[in-house]
Protein backbone atom coordinates (compact mmCIF):
# COMPACT_ATOMS: atom_id res chain seq x y z
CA UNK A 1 39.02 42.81 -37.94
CA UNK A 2 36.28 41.11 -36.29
CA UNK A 3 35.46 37.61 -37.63
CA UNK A 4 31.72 38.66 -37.43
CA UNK A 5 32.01 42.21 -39.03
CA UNK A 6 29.50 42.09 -41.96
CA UNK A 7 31.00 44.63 -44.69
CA UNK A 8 30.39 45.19 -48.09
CA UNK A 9 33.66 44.30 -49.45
CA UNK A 10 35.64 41.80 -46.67
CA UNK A 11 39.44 41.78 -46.44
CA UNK A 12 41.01 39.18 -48.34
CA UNK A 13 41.99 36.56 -45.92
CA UNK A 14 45.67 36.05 -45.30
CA UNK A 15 45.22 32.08 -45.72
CA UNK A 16 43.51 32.84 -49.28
CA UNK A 17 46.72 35.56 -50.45
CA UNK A 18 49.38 32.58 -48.61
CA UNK A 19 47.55 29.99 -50.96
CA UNK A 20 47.75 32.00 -53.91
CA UNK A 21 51.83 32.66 -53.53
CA UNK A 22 52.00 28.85 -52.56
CA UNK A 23 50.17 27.73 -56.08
CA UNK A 24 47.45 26.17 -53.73
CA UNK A 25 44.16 27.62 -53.88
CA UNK A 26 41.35 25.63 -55.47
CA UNK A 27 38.06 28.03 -56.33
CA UNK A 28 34.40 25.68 -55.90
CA UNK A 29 31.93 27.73 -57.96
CA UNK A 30 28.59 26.65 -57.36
CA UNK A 31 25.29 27.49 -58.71
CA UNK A 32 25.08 31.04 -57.04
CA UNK A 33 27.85 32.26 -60.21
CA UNK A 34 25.40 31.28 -62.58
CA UNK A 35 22.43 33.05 -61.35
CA UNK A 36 24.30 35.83 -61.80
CA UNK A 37 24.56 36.03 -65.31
CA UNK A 38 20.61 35.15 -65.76
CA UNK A 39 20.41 31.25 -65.57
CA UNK A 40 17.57 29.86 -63.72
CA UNK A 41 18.32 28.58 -60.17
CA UNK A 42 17.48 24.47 -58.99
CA UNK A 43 13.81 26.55 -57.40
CA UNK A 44 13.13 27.73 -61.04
CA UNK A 45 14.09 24.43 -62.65
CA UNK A 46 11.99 22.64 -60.44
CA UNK A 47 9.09 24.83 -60.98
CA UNK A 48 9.23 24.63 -64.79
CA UNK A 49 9.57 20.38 -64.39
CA UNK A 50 6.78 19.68 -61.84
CA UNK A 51 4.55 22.13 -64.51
CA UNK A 52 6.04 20.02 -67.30
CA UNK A 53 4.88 17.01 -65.54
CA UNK A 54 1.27 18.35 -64.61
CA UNK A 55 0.86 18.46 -68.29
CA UNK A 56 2.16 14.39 -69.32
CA UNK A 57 -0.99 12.30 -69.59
CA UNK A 58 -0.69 8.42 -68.95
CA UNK A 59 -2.19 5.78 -71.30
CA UNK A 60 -5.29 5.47 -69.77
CA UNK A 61 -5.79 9.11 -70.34
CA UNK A 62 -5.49 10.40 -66.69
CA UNK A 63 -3.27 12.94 -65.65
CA UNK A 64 0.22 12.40 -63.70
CA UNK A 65 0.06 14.98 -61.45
CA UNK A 66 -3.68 16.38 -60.42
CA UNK A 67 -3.81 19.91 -58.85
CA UNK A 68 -3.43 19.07 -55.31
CA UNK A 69 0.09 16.32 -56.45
CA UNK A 70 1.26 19.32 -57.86
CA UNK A 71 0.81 21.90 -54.96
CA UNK A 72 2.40 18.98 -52.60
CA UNK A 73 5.33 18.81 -54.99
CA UNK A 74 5.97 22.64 -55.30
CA UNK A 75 6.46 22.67 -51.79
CA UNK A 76 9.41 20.44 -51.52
CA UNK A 77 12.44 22.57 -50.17
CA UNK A 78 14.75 19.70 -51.28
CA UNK A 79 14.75 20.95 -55.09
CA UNK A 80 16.73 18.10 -55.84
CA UNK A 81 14.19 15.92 -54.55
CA UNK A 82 11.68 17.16 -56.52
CA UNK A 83 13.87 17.54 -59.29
CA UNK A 84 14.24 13.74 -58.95
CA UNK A 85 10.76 12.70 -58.84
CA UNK A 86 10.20 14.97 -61.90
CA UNK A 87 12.98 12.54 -64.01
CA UNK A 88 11.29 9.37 -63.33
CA UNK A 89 8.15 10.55 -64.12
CA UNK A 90 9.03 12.27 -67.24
CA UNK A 91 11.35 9.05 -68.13
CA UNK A 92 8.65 6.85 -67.15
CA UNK A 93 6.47 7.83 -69.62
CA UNK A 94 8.60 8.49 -72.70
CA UNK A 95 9.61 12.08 -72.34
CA UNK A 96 13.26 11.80 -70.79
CA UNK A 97 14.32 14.19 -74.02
CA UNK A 98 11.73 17.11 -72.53
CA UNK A 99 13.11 16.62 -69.06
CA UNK A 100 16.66 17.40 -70.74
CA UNK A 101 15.53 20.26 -72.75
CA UNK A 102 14.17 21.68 -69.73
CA UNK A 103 17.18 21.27 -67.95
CA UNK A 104 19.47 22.60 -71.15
CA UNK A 105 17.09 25.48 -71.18
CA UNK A 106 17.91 26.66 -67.66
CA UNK A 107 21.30 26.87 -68.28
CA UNK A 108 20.61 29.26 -70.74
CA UNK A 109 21.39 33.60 -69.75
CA UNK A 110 19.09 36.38 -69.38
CA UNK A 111 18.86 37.90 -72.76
CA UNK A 112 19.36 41.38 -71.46
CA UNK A 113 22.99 42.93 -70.96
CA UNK A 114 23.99 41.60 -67.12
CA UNK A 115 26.55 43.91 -64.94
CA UNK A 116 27.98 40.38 -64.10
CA UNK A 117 28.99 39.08 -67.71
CA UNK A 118 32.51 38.77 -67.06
CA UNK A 119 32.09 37.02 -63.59
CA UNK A 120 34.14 33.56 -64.78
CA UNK A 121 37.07 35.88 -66.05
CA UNK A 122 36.93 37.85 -62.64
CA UNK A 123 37.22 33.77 -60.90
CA UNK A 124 39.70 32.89 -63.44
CA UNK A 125 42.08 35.85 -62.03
CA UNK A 126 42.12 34.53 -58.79
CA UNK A 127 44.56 32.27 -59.86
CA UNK A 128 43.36 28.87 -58.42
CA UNK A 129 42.57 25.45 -59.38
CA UNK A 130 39.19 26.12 -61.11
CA UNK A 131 36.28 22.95 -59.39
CA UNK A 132 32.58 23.59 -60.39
CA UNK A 133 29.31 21.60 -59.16
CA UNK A 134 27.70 23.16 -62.53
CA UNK A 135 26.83 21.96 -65.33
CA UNK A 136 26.27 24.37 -67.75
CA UNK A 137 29.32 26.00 -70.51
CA UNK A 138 29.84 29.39 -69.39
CA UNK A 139 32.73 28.51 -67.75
CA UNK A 140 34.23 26.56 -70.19
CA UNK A 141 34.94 29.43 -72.39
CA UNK A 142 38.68 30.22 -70.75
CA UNK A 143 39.79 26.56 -71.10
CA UNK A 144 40.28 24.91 -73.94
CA UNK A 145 38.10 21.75 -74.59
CA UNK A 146 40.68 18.93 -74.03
CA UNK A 147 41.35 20.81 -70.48
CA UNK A 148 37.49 20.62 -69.36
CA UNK A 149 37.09 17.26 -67.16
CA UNK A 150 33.17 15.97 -66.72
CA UNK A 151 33.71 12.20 -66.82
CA UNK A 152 33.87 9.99 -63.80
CA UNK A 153 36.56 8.31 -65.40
CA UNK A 154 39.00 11.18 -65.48
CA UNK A 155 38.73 12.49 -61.40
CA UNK A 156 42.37 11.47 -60.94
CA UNK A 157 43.72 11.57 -57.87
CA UNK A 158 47.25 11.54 -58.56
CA UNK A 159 46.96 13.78 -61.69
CA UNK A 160 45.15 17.07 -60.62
CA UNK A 161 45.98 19.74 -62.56
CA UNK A 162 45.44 23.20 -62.32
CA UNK A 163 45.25 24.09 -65.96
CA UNK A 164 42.05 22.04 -66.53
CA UNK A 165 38.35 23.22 -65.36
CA UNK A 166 36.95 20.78 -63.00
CA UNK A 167 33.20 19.78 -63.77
CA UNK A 168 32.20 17.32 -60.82
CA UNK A 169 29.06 17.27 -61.37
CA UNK A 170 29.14 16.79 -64.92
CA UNK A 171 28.49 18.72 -67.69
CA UNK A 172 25.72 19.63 -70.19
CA UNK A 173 28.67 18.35 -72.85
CA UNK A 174 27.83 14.91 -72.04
CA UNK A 175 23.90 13.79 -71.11
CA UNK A 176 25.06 10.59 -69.17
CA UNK A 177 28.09 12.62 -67.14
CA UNK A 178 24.92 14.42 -65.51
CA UNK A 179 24.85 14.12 -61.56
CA UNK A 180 20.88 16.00 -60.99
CA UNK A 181 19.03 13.32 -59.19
CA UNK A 182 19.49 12.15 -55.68
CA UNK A 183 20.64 8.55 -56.86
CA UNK A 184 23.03 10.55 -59.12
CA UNK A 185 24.75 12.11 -56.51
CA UNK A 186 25.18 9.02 -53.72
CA UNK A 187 26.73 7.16 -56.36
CA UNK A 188 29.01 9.56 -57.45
CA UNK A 189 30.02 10.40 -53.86
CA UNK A 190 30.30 6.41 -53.49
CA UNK A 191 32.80 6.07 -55.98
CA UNK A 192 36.47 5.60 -54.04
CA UNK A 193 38.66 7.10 -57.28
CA UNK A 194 36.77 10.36 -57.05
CA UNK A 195 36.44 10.48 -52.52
CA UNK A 196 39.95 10.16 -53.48
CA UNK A 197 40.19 12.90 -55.68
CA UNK A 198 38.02 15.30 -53.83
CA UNK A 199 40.13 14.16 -50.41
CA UNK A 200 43.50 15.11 -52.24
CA UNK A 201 42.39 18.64 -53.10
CA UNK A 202 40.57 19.65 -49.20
CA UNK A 203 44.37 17.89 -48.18
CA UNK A 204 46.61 19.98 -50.82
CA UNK A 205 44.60 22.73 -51.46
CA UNK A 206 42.95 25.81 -49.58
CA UNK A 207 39.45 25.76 -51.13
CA UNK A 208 37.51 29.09 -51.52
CA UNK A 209 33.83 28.27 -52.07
CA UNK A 210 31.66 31.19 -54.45
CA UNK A 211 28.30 31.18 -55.29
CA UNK A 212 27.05 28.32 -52.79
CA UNK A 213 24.09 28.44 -50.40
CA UNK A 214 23.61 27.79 -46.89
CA UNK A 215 21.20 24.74 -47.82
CA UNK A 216 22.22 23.61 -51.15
CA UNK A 217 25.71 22.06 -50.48
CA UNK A 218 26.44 18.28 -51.05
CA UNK A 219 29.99 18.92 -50.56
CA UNK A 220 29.45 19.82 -46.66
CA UNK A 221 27.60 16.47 -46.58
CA UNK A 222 31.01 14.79 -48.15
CA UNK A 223 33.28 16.91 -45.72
CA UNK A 224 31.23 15.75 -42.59
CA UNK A 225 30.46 11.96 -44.02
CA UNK A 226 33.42 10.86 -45.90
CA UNK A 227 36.61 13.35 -45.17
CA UNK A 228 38.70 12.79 -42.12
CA UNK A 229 36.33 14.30 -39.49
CA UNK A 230 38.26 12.02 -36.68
CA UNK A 231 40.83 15.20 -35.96
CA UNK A 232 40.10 19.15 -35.50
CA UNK A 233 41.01 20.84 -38.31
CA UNK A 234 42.79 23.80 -38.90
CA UNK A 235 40.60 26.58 -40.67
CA UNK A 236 42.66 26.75 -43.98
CA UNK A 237 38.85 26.77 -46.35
CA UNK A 238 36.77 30.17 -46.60
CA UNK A 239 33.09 30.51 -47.51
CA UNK A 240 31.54 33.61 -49.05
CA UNK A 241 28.46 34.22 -47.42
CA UNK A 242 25.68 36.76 -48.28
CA UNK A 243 23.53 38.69 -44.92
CA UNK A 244 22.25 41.50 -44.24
CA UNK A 245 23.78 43.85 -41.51
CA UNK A 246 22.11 43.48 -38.35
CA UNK A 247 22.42 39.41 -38.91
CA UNK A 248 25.23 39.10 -37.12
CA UNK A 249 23.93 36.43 -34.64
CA UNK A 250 22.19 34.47 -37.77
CA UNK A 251 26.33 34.96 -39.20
CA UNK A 252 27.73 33.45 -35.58
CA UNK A 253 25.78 30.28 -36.36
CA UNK A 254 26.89 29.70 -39.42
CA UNK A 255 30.01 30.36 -37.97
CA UNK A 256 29.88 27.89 -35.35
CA UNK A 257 28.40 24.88 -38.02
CA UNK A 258 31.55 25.34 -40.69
CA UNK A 259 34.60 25.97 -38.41
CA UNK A 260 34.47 22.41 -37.12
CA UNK A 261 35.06 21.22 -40.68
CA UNK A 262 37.84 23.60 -41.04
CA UNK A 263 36.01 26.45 -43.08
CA UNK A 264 36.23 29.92 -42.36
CA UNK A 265 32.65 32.11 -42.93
CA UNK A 266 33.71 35.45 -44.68
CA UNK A 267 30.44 37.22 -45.03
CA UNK A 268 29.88 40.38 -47.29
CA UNK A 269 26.88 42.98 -46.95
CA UNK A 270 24.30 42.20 -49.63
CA UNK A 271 21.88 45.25 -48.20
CA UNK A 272 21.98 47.34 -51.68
CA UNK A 273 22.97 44.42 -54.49
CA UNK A 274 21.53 41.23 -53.11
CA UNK A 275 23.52 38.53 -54.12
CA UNK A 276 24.77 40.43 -56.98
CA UNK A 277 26.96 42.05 -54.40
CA UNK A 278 29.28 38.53 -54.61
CA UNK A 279 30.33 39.77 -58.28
CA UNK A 280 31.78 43.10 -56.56
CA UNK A 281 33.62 41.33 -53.79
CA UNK A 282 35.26 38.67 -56.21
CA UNK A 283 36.35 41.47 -58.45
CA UNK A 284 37.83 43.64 -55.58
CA UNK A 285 39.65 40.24 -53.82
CA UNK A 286 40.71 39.95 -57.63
CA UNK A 287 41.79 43.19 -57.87
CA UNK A 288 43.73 43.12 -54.16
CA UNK A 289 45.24 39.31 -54.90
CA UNK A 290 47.10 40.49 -58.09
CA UNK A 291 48.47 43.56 -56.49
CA UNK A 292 49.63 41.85 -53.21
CA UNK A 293 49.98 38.59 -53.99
CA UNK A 294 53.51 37.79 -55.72
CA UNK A 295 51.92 35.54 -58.06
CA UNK A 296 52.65 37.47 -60.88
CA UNK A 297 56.14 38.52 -60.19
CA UNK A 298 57.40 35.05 -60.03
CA UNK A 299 55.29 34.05 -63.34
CA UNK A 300 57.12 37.18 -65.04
CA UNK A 301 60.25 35.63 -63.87
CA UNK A 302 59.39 32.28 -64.58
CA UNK A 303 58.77 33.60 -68.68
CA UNK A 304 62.15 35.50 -68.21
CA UNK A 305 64.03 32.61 -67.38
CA UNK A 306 62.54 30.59 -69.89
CA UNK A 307 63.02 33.37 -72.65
CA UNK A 308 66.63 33.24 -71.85
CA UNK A 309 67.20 30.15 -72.15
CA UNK A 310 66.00 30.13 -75.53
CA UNK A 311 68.35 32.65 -76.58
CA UNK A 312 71.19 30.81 -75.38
């Protein structure tokens, strides 16, 4: 199949089936997996903060952001940016609890029935080390709570283990595990125990990203600043990547930008479902991993063997 073939449904990738029979796939879900069960995206939570802030009056009475601050801030690409400038304003002036309520509040589903509800439990049944840049709980649901790791504390290199969900971002759990604002997120991808961490997995692991943008992705900044960039890679990571058909030379650039970092682009077709076209993919690769894969033959073995020996 041709690398640039944009299909509805892609082939599983042979490196993504091999990691799954070796016990080494890790799964990044980013914020794309939440969106699809309702939760506002970082545009939407920016929108809602820079109109929280338009409303916050100083002492003196005057306003902290006048019309035209407010248009100049809504048109920030860099959500996180404006996400940032948002907290210190908010903090500034006594209302850090609103800015978290805000935040909380985004995390929150749509209120209608979704298609996608069971999205986590089709990621789940891919079988892989579970990492997520989110922050929010709906995750956390398939692990239980002693087996969720949010603190900085607990990114252990030499301890990674695949029964635990991954939060390295932090999580709503925990107010001051948060990584939202820009100084957030250079001192977390500062601190040497968690490079460390983050190195062992890309070195261990074959990492399948879901649910991340093209322009919303610190952990292409850490792969091109801080991982071993000094030697060309082989292509053992995979992407999932929404375009349209006919964007096949818009798909050869983005192509050309992640294979030198060792990551594969496997796009999908998002013509009739928009991005809600990722759910259907991730359900079919589930689908085509447990039937192919011999993942579950050896864990049926595995529970034979160990059935047996209680017997004895």
């Amino acid at each position: 199949m041709p690398e640039n073939l944009i299909l509805p449904i892609p082939i599983v990738p042979k490196e993504i089936l091999d990691a799954v029979n070796a016990k080494t796939l890790a799964v990044f879900v980013g914020a794309g997996i939440s969106r699809l069960i309702g939760c506002k995206g970082w545009d939407a939570l920016a929108g809602e903060l820079i109109e929280k802030c338009s409303q916050i009056t100083k002492k003196d009475g005057s306003i902290n952001l006048d019309f035209r601050a407010k248009e100049i801030l809504s048109q920030y690409t860099d959500h996180k940016k404006a996400i940032t400038i948002c907290y210190e304003i908010m903090r500034d002036n006594g209302f850090e609890n609103g800015f978290f309520t805000v935040l909380e509040e985004s995390f929150n589903p749509a209120k209608t029935p979704l298609t996608y509800s069971d999205i986590y439990d089709q990621i789940y049944g891919l079988r892989g080390l579970n990492i997520t840049t989110n922050a929010d709980k709906h995750f956390d649901k398939l692990f239980n709570l002693e087996r969720i790791v949010y603190k900085e504390k607990d990114f252990n290199p030499g301890n990674i283990d695949p029964t635990k969900l991954y939060h390295i971002h932090g999580s709503i759990l925990d107010r001051n595990s948060l990584i939202f604002t820009t100084p957030k997120y250079i001192e977390r991808y500062r601190n040497a125990s968690f490079i460390e961490f983050l190195k062992e997995i890309f070195n261990r692991y074959t990492v399948l990203f879901v649910g991340y943008g093209m322009n919303e992705f610190e952990l292409l900044d850490f792969i091109i600043t801080k991982y071993d960039t000094s030697r060309e890679r082989e292509k053992k990571h995979v992407i999932l990547l929404p375009f349209y058909t006919g964007e096949e030379s818009r798909l050869e650039f983005e192509i050309y930008y992640h294979e030198k970092m060792g990551i594969s682009v496997v796009p999908y077709e998002k013509n009739k479902l928009g991005y809600g076209q990722l759910y259907e993919v991730i359900k079919e690769w589930n689908k085509k991993i447990n039937l192919t894969s011999t993942y579950l033959y050896e864990s049926y073995q595995e529970i034979e063997k160990i059935v047996d020996q209680y017997g004895k």
